[in-house]
Protein backbone atom coordinates (compact mmCIF):
# COMPACT_ATOMS: atom_id res chain seq x y z
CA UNK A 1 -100.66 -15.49 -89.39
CA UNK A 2 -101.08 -12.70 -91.54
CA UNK A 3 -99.34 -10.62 -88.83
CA UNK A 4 -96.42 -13.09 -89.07
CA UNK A 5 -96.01 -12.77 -92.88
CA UNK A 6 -95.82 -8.90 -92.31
CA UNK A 7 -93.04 -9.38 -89.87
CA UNK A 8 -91.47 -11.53 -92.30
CA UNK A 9 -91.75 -8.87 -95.09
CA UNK A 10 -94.23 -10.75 -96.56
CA UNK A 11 -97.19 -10.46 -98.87
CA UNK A 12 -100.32 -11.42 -97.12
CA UNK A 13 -101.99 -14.37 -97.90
CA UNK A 14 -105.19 -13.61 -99.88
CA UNK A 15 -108.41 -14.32 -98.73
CA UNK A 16 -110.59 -17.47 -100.30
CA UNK A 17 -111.53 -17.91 -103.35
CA UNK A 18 -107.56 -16.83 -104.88
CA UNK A 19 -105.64 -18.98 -106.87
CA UNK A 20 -104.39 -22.01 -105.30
CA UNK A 21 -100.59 -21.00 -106.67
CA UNK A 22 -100.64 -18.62 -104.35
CA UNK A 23 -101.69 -20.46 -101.34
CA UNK A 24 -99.08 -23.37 -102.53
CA UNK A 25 -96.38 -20.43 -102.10
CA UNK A 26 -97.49 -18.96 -98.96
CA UNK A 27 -97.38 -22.53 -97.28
CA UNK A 28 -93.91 -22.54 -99.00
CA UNK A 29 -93.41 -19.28 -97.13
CA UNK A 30 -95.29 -20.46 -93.79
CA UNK A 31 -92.62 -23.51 -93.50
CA UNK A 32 -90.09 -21.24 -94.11
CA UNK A 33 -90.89 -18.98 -91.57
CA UNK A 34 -91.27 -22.19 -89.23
CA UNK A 35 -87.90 -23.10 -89.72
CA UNK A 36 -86.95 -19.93 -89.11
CA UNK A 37 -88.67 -19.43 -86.04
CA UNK A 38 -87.43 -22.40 -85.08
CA UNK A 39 -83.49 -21.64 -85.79
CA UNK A 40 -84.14 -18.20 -84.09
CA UNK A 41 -85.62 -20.33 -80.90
CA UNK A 42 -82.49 -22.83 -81.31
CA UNK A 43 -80.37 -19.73 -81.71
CA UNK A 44 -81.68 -17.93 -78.68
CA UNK A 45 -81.77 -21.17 -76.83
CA UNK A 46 -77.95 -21.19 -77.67
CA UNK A 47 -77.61 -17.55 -76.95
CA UNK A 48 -79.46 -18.34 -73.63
CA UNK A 49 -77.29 -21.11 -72.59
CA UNK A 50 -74.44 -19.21 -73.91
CA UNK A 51 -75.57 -16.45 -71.32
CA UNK A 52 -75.82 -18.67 -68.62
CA UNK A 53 -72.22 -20.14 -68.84
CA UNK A 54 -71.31 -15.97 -69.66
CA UNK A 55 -73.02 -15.92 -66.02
CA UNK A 56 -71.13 -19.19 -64.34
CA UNK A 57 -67.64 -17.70 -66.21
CA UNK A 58 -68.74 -14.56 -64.54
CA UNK A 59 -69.05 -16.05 -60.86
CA UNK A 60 -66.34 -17.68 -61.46
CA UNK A 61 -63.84 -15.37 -62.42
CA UNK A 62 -65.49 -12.90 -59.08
CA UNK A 63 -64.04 -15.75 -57.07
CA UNK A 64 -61.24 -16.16 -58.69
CA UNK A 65 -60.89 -12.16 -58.27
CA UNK A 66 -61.50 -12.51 -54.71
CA UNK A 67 -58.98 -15.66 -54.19
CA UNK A 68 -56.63 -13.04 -56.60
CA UNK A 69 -57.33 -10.68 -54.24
CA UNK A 70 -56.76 -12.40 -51.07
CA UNK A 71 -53.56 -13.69 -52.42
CA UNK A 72 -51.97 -10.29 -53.38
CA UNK A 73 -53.01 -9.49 -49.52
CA UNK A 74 -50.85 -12.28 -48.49
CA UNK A 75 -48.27 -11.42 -50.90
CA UNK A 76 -48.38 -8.04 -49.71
CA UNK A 77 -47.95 -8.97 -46.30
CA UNK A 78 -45.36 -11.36 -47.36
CA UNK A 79 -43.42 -8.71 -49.11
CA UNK A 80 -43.77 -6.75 -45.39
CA UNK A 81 -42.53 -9.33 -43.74
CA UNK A 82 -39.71 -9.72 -46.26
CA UNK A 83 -39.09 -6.54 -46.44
CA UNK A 84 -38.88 -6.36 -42.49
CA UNK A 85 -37.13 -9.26 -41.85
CA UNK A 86 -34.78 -8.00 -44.48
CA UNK A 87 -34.18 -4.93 -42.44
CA UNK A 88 -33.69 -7.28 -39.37
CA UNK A 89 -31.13 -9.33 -41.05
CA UNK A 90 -28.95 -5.82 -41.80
CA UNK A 91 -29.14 -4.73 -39.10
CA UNK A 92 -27.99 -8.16 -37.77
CA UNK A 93 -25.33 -8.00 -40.35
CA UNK A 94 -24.05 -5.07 -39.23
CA UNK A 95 -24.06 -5.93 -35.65
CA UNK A 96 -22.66 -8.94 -36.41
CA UNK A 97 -19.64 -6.75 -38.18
CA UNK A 98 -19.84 -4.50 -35.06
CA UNK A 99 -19.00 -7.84 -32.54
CA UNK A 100 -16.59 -9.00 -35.17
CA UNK A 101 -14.32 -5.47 -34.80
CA UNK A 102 -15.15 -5.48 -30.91
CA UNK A 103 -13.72 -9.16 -31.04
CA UNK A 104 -10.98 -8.33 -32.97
CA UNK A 105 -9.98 -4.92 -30.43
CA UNK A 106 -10.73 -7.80 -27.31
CA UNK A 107 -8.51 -9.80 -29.02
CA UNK A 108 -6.04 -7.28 -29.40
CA UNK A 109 -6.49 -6.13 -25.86
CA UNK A 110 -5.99 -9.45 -24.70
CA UNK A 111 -3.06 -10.04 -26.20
CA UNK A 112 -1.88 -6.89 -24.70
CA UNK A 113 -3.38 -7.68 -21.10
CA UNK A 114 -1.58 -11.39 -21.33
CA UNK A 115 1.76 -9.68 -21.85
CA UNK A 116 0.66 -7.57 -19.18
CA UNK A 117 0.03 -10.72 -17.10
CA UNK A 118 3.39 -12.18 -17.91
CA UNK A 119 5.23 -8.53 -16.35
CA UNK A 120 2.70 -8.18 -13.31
CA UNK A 121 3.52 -12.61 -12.71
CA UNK A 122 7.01 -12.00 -13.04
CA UNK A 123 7.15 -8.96 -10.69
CA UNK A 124 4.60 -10.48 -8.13
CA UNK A 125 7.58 -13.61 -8.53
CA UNK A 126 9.89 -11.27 -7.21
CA UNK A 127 7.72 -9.47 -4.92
CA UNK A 128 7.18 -12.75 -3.67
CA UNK A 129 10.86 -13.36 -3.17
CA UNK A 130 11.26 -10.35 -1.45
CA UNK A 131 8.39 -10.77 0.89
CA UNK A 132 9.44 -13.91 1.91
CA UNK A 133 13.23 -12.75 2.68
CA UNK A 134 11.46 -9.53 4.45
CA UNK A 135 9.24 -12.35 6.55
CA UNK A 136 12.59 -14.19 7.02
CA UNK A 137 14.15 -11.03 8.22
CA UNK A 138 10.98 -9.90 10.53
CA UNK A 139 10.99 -13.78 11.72
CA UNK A 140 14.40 -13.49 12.86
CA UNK A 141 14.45 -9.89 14.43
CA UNK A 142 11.37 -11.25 16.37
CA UNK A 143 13.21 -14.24 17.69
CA UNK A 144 15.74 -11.63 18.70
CA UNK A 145 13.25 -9.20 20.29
CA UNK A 146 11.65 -12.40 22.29
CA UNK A 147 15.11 -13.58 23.17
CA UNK A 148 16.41 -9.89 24.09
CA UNK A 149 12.97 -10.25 26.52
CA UNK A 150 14.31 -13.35 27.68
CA UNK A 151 17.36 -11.99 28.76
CA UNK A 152 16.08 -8.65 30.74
CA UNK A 153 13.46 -11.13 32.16
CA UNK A 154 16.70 -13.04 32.98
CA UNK A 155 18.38 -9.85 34.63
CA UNK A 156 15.66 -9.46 36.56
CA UNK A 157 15.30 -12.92 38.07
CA UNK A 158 19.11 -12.71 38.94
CA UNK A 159 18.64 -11.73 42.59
CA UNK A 160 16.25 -14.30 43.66
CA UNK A 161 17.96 -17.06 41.84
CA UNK A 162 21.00 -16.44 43.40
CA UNK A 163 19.34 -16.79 46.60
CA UNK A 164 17.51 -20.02 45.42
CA UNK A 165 21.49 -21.30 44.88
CA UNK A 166 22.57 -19.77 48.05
CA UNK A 167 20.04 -22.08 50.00
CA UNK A 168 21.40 -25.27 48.35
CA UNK A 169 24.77 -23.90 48.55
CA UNK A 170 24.83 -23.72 52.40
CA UNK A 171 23.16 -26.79 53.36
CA UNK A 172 25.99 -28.46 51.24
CA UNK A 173 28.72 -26.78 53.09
CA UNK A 174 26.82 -27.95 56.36
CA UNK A 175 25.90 -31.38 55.46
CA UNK A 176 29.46 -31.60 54.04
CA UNK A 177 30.97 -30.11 57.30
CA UNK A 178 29.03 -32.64 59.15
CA UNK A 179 30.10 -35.70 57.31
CA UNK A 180 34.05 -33.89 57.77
CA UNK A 181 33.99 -33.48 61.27
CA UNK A 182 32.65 -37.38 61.78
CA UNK A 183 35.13 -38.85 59.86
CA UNK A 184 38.26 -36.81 61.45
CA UNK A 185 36.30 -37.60 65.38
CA UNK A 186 36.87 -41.38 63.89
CA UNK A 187 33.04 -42.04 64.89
CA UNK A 188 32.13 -45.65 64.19
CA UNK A 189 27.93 -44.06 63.17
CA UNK A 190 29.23 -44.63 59.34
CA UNK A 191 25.22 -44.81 58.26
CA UNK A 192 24.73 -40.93 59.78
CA UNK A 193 27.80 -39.64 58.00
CA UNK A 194 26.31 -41.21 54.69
CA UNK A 195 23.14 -39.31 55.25
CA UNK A 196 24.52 -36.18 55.38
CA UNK A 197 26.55 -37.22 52.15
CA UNK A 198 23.23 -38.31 50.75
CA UNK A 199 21.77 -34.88 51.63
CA UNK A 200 24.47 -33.04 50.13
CA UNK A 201 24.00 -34.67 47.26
CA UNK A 202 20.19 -34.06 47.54
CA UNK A 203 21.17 -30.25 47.26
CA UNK A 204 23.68 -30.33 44.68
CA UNK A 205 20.77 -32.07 42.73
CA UNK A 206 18.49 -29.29 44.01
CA UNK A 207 21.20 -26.30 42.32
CA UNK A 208 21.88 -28.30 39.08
CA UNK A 209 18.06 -28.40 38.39
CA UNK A 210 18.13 -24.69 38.99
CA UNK A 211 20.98 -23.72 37.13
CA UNK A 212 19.61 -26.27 34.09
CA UNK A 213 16.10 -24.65 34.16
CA UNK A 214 18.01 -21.06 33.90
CA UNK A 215 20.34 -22.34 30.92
CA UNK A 216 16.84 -23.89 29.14
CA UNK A 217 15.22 -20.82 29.18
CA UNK A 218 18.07 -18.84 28.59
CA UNK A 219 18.68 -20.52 24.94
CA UNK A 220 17.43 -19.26 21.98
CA UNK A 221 13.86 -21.18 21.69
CA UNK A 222 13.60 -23.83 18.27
CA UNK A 223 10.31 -23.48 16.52
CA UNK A 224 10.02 -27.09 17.61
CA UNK A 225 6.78 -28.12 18.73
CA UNK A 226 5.60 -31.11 21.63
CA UNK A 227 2.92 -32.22 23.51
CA UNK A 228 3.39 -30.64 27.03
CA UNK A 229 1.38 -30.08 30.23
CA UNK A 230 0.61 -26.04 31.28
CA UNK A 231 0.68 -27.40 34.56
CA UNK A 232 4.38 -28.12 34.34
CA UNK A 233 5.59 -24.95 32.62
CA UNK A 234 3.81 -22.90 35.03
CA UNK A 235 5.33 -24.94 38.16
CA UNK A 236 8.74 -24.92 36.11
CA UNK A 237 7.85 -20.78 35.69
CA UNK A 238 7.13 -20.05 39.40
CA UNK A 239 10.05 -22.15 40.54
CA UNK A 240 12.41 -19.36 38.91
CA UNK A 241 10.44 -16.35 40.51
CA UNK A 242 8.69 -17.95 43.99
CA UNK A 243 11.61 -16.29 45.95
CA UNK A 244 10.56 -13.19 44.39
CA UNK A 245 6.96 -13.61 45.63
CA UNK A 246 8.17 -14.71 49.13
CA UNK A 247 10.08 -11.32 49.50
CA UNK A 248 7.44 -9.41 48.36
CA UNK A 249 4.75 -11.13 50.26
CA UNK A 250 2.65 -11.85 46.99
CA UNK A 251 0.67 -14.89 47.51
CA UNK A 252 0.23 -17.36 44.35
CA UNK A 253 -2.52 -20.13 44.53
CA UNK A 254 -2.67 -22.37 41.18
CA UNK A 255 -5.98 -24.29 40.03
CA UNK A 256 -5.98 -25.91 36.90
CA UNK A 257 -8.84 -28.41 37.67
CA UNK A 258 -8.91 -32.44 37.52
CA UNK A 259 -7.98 -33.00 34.10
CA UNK A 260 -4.59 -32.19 33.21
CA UNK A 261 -4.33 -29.07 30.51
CA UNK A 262 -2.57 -30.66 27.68
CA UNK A 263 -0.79 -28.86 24.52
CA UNK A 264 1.30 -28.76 21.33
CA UNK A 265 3.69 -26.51 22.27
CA UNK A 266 7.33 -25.06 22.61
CA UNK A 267 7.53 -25.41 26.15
CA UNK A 268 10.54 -22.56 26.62
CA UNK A 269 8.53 -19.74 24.47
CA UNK A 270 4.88 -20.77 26.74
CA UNK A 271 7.29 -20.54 30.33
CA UNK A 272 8.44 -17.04 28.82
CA UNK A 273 4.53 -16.09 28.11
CA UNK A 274 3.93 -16.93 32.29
CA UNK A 275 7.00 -15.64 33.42
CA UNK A 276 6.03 -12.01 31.57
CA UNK A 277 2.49 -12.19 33.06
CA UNK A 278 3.60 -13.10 36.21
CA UNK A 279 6.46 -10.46 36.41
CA UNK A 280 3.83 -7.97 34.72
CA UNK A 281 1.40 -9.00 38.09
CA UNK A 282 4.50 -8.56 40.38
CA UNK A 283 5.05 -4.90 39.26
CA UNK A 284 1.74 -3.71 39.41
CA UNK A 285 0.98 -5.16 42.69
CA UNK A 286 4.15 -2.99 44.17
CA UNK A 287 2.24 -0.60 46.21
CA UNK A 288 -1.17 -2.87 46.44
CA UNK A 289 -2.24 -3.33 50.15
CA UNK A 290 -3.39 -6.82 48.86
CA UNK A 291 -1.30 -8.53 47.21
CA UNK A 292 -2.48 -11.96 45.23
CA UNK A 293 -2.03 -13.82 41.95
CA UNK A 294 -4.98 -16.96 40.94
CA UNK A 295 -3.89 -19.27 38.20
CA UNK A 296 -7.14 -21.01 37.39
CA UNK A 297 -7.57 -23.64 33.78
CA UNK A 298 -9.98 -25.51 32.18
CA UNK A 299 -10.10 -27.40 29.69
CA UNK A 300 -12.46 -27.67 27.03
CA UNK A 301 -13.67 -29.89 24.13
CA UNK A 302 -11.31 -27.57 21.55
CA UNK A 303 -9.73 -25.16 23.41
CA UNK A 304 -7.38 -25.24 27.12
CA UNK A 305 -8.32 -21.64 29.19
CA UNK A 306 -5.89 -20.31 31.98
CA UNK A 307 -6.52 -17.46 33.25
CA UNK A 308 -4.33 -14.97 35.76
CA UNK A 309 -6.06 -13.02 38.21
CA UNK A 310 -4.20 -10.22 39.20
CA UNK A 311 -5.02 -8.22 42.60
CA UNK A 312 -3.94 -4.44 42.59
CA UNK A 313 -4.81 -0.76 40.66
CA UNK A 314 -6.47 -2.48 37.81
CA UNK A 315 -5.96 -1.18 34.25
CA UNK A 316 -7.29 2.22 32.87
CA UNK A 317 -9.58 1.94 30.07
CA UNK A 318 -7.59 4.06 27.67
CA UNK A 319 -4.72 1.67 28.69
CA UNK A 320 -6.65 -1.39 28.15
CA UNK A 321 -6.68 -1.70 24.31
CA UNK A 322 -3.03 -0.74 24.09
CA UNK A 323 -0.94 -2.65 26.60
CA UNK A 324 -0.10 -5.82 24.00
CA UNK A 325 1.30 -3.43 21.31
CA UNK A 326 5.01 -3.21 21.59
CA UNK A 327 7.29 -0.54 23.56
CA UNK A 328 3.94 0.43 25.61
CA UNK A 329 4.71 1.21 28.99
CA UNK A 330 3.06 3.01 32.28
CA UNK A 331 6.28 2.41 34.02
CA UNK A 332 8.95 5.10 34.53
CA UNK A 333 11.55 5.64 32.43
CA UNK A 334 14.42 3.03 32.45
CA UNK A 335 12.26 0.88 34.42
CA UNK A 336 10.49 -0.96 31.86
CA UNK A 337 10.83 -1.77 28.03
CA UNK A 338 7.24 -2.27 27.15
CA UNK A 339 8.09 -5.24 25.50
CA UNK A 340 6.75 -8.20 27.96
CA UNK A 341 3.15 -8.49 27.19
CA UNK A 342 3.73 -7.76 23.18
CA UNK A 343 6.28 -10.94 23.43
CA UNK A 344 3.32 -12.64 25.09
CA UNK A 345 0.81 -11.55 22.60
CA UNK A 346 3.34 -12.80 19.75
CA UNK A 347 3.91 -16.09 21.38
CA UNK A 348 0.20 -16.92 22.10
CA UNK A 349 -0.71 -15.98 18.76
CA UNK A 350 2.08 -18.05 16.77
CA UNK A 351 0.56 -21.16 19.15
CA UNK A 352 -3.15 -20.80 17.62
CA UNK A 353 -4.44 -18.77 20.64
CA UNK A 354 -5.85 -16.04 22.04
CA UNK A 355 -5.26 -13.56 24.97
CA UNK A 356 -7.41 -11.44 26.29
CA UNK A 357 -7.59 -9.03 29.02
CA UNK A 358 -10.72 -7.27 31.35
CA UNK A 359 -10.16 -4.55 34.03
CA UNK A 360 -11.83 -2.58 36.76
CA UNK A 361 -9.80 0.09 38.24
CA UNK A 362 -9.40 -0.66 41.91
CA UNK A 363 -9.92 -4.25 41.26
CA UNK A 364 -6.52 -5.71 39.36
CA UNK A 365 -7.22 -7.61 36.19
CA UNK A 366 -8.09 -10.96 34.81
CA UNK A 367 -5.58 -12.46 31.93
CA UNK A 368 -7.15 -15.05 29.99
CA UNK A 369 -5.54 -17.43 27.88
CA UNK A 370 -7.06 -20.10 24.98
CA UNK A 371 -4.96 -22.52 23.33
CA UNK A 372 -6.12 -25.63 20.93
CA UNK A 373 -6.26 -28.34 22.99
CA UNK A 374 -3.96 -31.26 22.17
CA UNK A 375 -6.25 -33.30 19.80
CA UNK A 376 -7.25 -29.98 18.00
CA UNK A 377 -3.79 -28.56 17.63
CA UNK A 378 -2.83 -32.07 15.96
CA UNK A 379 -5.97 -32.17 14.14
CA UNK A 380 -5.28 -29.03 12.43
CA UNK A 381 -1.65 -30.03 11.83
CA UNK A 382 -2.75 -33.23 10.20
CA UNK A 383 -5.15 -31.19 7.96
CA UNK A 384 -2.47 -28.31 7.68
CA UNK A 385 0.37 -31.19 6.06
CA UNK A 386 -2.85 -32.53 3.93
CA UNK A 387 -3.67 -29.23 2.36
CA UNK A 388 0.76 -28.98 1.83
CA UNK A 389 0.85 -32.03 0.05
CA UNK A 390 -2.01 -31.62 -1.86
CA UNK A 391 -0.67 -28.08 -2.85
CA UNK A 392 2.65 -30.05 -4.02
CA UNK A 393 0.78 -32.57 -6.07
C-alpha cells in the first residue's frame, strides 16, 4: 500500500502507534486512490474498447480500400474501353463520312451512267432499226440467190423436160391420128376411136402435170409453211430429172421405210434442197464406172432422217468442211456457180434441220438430212406463238 501512496505522491502512512488523524486521512487518501484506480480502469477499459472499434474501423476501411481499389480497376478498364470504343466510333464516323461522299460520287455517277443509258437505248433503238431493215434486205437478196438457183437448176433441167413433153406430145399426135383416120374410113368401132381420144387425153393430162410441176417450182417460194410427205417431194423431184438419169445410165433406188416421213414444210424450197443434191450426185458421178444414187429415211420419235448415198470419186477431206459455204466449187470454170449445196444448207437450216455430210475418196458420199418431225415442228411452233404472246403481254 505504501508503494501505492508513493505512486500517488503520497506521504506514507505511519506505522502504529501515530495519531489516528492521520490514519483517518490516509483512508481519505486510500478511497481516493480507489476511485481513481478505478476511473483509470474505466478509462482504459474505454480506451480499450475504443481501440478495438479503432481496430474494426481499421478492417473496415482495408476493405473498403480494397473494394476502392477494385473499383478504380474497373473504372480504369471502363475508361479503356471508353476510351477504345470511342476511337471505334471515329473511326466509324469517319467511315461513315467516307461512304456518305462515295454515295454521293455513285450517285453522281449514276446519274451520269442513266443519261448514258438513255443515248446507248436510243442508239441500240436505231441500231435495232437498222438491223432489222439490213435482215430485211439479206432476207430478200437470199430469196433472190435461192430463186436465181432455181432458175439455173431450171436451165439445166430444160433438155430432159423437153423430152419428157416430147413423149406426151407424140403419142397425142398418134392417138389423135388414129381417132382421124377412123372417123374419115366411116368405121362403125365408135368405142376404139373413143379410146384413143381417151388416151390422148391421158397424155395431155400427162404434159399439163409436167408443165404445172415446172411453173410450181419455178415461182418465187412463200415462207408459207404445211404439213407434207418427203416421199412426195422427192417423187415430185425425180419426176423433173429421171430422164436425165435414164440418159446417163444413173440408177436411183428410193427407201424411205413403212411409215410415211411426215413434215412442216414449204414443199417448193425442200424439192429445190433434192433437186440440188441430186443434180450435185449427177455431176460427180460423170466419169464414175458405177454409177448409183440410194435415197434411204427414217423416221424417228423427234426428228425425220433421209439420207443420199452417192456412188463416185468421193469428197477430199480439205473439200469436205467447205462445200456448203457459198460460191465453192471443184467444177471448171463456167460450169458451176457453187451455189447449190449453200442454197441447200440455207433451206435445211431455216426448216429446223441439219445436214451433214461423210466421205471416203474412192467411195462417193453419204448426205444426211434431219428435220423435226411433224408433231415436233408443231410443238415448237405452239411454244414459239406462246413465248410471242407472252412477250406482247
Amino acid at each position: 500500500m505504501s508503494e501505492v501512496l508513493k505512486e500517488a505522491g503520497q506521504p506514507a502512512v505511519p506505522a502504529s502507534g501515530e495519531a489516528p488523524a492521520a490514519d483517518r486521512g490516509s483512508g481519505a487518501q486510500v478511497k481516493t486512490l480507489e476511485r481513481r484506480l478505478r476511473e483509470h480502469d474505466e478509462q482504459r477499459s474505454a480506451l480499450l474498447q475504443i481501440i478495438g472499434e479503432l481496430d474494426e474501423s481499421n478492417k473496415r476501411l482495408a476493405k473498403q480500400r480494397k473494394a476502392m481499389i477494385h473499383i478504380l480497376a474497373d473504372f480504369e478498364q471502363d475508361r479503356r474501353r471508353l476510351t477504345d470504343e470511342s476511337g471505334r466510333l471515329d473511326n466509324s464516323r469517319r467511315a461513315l463520312l467516307n461512304i456518305l461522299k462515295d454515295s454521293y460520287k455513285d450517285r453522281l455517277r449514276l446519274e451520269a451512267s442513266h443519261k448514258a443509258m438513255i443515248h446507248i437505248m436510243a442508239d441500240l433503238r436505231d441500231m435495232a432499226a437498222e438491223l432489222e431493215r439490213r435482215e430485211q434486205e439479206l432476207r430478200d437478196k437470199q430469196e433472190q440467190l435461192v430463186q436465181a438457183g432455181k432458175l439455173a437448176t431450171l436451165g439445166e433441167l430444160t433438155a430432159g423436160i423437153a423430152h419428157e413433153l416430147n413423149n406426151p406430145l407424140n403419142n397425142i399426135g398418134l392417138f389423135l391420128g388414129n381417132a382421124e383416120d377412123l372417123i374419115r374410113l366411116g368405121g362403125t368401132d365408135k368405142e376404139r376411136a373413143l379410146s384413143e381420144l381417151r388416151n390422148a387425153m391421158q397424155q395431155v393430162r400427162k404434159a399439163t402435170e409436167i408443165i404445172s410441176h415446172l411453173r410450181t417450182f419455178g415461182r418465187s417460194a412463200t415462207a408459207s409453211r404445211e404439213l407434207l410427205s418427203l416421199k412426195d417431194v422427192i417423187e415430185g423431184a425425180l419426176s423433173l430429172m429421171q430422164e436425165q438419169f435414164r440418159l446417163r445410165q444413173i440408177k436411183v433406188s428410193i427407201e424411205l421405210g413403212s411409215e410415211e416421213p411426215m413434215v412442216v414444210g414449204n414443199s417448193i424450197q425442200l424439192e429445190q434442197v433434192v433437186i440440188n443434191l441430186l443434180t450435185n450426185a449427177r455431176d460427180a458421178m460423170a466419169d464414175s464406172p458405177t454409177k448409183e444414187i440410194r435415197v434411204s429415211g427414217s423416221v424417228g420419235s423427234e426428228a425425220v432422217e433421209v439420207t443420199f448415198a452417192v456412188t463416185g470419186h468421193g469428197i477430199p477431206p480439205e473439200f469436205e468442211r467447205r462445200i456448203f459455204d457459198p460460191f465453192f466449187t471443184t467444177k471448171e470454170v463456167g460450169k458451176g456457180t457453187g451455189l447449190g449445196l449453200s442454197i441447200v444448207y440455207g433451206i435445211i437450216k431455216d426448216h429446223g434441220g441439219t445436214i451433214s455430210v461423210e466421205s471416203r475418196v474412192g467411195q462417193g458420199a453419204t448426205f444426211l438430212i434431219r428435220l423435226p418431225h411433224a408433231a415436233a415442228a408443231r410443238g415448237e411452233e405452239a411454244s414459239r406463238r406462246d413465248a410471242v404472246e407472252r412477250s406482247h403481254r
